[in-house]
N, C-alpha and C. Protein backbone atom coordinates (compact mmCIF):
# COMPACT_ATOMS: atom_id res chain seq x y z
N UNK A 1 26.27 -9.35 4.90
CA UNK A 1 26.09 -9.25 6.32
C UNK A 1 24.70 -9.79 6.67
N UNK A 2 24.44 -10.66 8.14
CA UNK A 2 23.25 -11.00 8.03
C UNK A 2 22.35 -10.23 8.57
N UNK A 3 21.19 -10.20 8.71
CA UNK A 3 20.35 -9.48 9.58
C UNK A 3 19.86 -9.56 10.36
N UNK A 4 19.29 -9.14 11.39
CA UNK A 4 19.03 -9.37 12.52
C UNK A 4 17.58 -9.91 13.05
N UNK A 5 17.46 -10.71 13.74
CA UNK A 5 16.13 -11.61 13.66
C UNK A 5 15.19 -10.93 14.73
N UNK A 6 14.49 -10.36 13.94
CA UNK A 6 13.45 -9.16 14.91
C UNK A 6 12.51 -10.48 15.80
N UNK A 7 12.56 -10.25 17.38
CA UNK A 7 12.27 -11.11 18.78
C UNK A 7 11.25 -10.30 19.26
N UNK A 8 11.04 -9.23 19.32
CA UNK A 8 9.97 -8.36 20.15
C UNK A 8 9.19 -7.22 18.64
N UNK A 9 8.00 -8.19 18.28
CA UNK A 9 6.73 -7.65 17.47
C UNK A 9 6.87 -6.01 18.51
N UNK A 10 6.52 -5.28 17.25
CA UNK A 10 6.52 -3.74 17.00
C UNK A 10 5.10 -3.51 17.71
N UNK A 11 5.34 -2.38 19.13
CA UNK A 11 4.67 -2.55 19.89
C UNK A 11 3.86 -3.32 21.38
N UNK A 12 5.40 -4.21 21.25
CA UNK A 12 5.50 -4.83 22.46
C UNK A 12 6.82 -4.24 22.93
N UNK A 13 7.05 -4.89 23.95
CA UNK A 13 7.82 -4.79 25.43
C UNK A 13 8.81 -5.98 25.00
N UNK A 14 10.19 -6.25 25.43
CA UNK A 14 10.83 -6.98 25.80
C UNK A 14 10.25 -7.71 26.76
N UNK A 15 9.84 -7.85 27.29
CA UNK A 15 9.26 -8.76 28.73
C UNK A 15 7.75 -8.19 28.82
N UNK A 16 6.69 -9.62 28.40
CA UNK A 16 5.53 -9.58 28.72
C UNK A 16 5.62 -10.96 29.39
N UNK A 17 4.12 -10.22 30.70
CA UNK A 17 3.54 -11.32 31.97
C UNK A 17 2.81 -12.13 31.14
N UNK A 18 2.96 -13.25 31.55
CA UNK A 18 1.63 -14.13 31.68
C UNK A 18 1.20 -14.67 32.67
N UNK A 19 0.34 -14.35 33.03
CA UNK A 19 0.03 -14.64 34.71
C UNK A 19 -1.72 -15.69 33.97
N UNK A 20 -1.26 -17.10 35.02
CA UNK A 20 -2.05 -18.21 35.47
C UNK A 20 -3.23 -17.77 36.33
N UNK A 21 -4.63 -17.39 36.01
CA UNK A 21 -4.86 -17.10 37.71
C UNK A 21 -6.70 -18.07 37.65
N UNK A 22 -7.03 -17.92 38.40
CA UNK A 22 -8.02 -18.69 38.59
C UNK A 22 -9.09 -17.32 38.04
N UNK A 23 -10.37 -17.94 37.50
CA UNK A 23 -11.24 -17.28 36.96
C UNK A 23 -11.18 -15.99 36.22
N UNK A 24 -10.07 -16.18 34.84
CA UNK A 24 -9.45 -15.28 34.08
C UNK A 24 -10.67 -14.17 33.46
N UNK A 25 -11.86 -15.05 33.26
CA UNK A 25 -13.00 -13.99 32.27
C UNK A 25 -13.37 -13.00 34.17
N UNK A 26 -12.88 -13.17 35.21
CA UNK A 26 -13.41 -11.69 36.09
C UNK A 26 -11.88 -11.09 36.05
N UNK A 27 -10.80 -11.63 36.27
CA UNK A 27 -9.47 -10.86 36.50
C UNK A 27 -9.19 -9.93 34.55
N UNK A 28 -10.02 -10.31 33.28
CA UNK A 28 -10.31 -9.51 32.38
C UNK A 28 -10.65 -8.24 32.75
N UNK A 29 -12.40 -8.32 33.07
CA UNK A 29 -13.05 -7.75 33.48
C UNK A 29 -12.72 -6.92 34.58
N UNK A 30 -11.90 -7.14 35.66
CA UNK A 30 -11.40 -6.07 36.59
C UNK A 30 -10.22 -5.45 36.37
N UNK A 31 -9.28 -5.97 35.36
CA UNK A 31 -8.19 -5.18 34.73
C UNK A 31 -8.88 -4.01 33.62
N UNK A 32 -9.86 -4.18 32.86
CA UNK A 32 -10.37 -3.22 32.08
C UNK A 32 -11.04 -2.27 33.03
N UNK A 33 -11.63 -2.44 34.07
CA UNK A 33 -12.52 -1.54 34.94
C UNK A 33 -11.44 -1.02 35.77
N UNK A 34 -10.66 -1.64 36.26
CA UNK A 34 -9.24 -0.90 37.27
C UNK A 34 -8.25 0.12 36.67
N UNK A 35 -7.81 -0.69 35.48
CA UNK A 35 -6.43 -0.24 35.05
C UNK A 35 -6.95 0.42 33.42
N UNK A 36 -8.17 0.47 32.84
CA UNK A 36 -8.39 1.06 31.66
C UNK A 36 -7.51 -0.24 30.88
N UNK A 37 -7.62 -1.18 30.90
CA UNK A 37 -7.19 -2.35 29.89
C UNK A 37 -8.02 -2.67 28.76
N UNK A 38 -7.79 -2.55 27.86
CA UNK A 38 -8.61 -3.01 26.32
C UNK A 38 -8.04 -4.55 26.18
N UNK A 39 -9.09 -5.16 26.06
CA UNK A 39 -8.65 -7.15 25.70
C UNK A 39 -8.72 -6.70 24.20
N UNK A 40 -7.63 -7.38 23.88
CA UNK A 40 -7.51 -7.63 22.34
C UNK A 40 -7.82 -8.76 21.52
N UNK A 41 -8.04 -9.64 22.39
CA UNK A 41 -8.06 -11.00 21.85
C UNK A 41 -8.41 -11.98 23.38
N UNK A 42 -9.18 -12.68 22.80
CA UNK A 42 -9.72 -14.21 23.40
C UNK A 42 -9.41 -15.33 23.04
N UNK A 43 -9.59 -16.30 23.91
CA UNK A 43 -9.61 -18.03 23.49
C UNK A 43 -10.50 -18.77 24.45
N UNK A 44 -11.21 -19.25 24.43
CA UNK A 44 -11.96 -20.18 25.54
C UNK A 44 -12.04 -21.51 25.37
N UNK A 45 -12.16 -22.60 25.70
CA UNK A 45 -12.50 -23.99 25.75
C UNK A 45 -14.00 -24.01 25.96
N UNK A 46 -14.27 -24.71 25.33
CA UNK A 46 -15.64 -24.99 25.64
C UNK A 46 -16.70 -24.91 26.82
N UNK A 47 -16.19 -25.29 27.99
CA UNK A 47 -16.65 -25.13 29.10
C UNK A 47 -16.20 -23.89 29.60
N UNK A 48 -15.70 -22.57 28.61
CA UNK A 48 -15.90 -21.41 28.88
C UNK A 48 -14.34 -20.79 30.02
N UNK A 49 -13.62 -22.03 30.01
CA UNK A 49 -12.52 -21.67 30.38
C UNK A 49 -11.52 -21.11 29.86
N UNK A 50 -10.57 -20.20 30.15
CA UNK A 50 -10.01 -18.70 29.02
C UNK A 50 -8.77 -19.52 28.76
N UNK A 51 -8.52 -19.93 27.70
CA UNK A 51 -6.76 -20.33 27.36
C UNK A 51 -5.82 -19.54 27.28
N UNK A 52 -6.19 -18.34 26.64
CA UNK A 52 -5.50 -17.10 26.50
C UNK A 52 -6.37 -16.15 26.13
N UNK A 53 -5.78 -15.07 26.92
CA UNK A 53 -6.40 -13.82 26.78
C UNK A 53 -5.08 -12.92 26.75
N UNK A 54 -5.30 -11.40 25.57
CA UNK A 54 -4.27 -10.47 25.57
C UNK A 54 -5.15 -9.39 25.69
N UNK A 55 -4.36 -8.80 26.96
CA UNK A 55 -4.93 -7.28 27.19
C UNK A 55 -3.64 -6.26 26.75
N UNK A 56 -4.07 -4.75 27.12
CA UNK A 56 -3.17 -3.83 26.34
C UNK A 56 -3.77 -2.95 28.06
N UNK A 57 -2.46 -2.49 28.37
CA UNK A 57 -2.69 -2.21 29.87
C UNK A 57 -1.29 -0.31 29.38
N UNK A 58 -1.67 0.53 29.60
CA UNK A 58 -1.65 1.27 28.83
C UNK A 58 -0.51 1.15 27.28
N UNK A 59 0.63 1.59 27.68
CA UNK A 59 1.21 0.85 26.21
C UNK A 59 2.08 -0.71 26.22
N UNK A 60 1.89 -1.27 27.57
CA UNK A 60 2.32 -2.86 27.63
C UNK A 60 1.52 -3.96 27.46
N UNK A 61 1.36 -5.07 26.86
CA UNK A 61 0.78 -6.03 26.66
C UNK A 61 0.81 -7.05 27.55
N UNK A 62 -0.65 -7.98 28.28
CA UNK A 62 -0.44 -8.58 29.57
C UNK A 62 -0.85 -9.54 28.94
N UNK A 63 -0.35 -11.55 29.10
CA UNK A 63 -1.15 -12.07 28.56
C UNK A 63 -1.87 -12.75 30.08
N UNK A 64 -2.96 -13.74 29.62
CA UNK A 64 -3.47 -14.31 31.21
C UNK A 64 -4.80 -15.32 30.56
N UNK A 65 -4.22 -16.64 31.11
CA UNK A 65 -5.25 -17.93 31.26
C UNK A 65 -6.00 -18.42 32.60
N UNK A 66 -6.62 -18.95 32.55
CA UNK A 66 -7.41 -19.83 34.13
C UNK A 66 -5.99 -21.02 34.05
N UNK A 67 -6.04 -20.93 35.38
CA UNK A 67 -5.44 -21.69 35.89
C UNK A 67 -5.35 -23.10 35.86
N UNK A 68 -4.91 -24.24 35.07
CA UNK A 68 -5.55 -25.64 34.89
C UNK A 68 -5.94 -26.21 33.34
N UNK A 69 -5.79 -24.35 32.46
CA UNK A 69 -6.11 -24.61 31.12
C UNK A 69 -5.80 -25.50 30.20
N UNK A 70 -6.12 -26.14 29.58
CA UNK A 70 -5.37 -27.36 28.81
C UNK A 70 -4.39 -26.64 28.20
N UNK A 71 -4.70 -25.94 27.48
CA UNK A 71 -3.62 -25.27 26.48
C UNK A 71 -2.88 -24.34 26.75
N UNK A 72 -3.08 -23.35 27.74
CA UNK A 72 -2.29 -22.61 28.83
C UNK A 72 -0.69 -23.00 28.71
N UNK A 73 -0.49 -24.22 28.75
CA UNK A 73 0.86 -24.49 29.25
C UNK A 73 1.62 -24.64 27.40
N UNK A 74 0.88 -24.47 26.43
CA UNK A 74 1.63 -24.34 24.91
C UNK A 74 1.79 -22.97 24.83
N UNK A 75 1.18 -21.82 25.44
CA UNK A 75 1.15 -20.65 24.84
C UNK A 75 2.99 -20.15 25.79
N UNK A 76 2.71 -21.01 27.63
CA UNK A 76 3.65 -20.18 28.14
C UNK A 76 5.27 -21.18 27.48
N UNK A 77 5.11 -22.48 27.32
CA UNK A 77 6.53 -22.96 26.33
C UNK A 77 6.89 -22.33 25.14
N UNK A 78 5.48 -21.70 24.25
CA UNK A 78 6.56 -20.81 23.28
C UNK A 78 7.57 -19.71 23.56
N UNK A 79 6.50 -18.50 24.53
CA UNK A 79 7.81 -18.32 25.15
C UNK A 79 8.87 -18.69 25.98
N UNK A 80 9.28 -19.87 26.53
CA UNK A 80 10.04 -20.75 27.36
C UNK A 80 11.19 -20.74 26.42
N UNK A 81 10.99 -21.36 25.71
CA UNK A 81 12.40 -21.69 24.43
C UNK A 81 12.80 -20.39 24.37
N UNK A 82 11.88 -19.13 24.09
CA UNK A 82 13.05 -17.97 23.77
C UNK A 82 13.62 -17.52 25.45
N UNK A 83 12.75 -17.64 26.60
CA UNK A 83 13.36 -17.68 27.62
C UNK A 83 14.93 -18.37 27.93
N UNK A 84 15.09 -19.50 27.45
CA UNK A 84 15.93 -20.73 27.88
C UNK A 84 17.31 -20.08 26.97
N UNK A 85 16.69 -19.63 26.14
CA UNK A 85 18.18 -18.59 25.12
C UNK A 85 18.58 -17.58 26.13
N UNK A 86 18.29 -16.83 26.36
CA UNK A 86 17.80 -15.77 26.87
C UNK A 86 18.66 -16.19 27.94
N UNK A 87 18.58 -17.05 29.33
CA UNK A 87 19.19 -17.57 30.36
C UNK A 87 20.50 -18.25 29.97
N UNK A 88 21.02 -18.91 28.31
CA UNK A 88 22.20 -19.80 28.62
C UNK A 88 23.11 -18.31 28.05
N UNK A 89 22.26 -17.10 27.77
CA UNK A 89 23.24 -16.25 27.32
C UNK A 89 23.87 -15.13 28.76
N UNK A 90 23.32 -15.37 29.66
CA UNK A 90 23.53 -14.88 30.55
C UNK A 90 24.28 -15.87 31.30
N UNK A 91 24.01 -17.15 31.38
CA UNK A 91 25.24 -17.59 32.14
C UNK A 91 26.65 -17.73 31.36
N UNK A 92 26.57 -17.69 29.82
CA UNK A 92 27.68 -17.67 29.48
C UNK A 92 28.50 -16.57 29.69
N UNK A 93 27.97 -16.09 30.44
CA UNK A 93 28.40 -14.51 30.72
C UNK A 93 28.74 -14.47 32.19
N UNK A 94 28.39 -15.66 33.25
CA UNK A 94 28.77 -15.61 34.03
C UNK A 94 28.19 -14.68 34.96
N UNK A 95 26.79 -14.76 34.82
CA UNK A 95 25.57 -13.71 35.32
C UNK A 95 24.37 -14.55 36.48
N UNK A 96 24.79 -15.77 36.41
CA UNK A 96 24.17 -16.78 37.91
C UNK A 96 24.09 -17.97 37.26
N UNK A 97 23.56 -18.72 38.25
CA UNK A 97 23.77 -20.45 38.27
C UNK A 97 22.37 -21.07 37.52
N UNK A 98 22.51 -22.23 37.44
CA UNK A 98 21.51 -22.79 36.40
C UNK A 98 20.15 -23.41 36.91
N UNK A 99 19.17 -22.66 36.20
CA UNK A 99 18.01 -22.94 37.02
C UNK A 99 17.80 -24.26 37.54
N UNK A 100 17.17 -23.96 38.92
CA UNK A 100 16.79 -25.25 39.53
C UNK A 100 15.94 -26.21 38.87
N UNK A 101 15.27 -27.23 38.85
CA UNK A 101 14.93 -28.73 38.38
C UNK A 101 13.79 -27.80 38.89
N UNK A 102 12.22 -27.98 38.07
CA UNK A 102 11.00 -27.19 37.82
C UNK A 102 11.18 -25.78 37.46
N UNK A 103 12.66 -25.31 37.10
CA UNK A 103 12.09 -23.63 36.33
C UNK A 103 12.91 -22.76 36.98
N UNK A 104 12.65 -22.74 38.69
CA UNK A 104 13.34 -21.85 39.52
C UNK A 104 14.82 -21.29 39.42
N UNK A 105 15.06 -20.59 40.17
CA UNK A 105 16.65 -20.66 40.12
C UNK A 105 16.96 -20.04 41.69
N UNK A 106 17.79 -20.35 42.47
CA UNK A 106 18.46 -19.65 43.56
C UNK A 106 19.48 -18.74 43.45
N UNK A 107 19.68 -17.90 44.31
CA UNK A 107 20.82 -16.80 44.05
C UNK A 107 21.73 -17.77 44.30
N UNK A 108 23.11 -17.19 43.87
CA UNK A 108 24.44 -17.71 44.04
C UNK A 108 24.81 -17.27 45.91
């Protein structure tokens, strides 16, 4: 029998954010001072711009880049591909229509 291909690391969530936002090292900094968030991890570009950052927001994991990041857009396609599974298994199911051309999707 085969086994089952563990998708969600022990201690995460089925569904973590990654939110794009402009000037990620203060939206850090005001998620740890607001919400008691511990950053677990960094990435910056040289000119000090955040590629990825993982916070721990009480037991859910948030990830979050500056907006424009070069590399920003590799971290959110890895999860994309398991997204894109994720969506053809629901329409094979006959659960809504196929996302719009850039990502979106409209209700039926």
């Amino acid at each position: 029998m085969a086994s089952k291909v563990k998708t969600t690391p022990d201690g995460w969530h089925s569904v973590t954010p990654f939110l794009s936002v402009r000037d990620a090292a203060r939206a850090v900094e005001f998620y740890c001072n607001a919400f008691g968030a511990t950053e677990l991890e960094r990435m910056a570009e040289p000119d000090g711009k955040v590629t990825h950052a993982l916070l721990k927001i009480g037991d859910s994991m948030v990830r979050l880049s500056d907006d424009g990041s070069k590399h920003a857009a590799e971290w959110v396609a890895k999860g994309w591909s398991r997204a894109d599974r994720h969506w053809e298994r629901l329409r094979s199911r006959s659960c809504g229509p196929a996302p719009a051309a850039g990502g979106g999707s409209e209700p039926a």
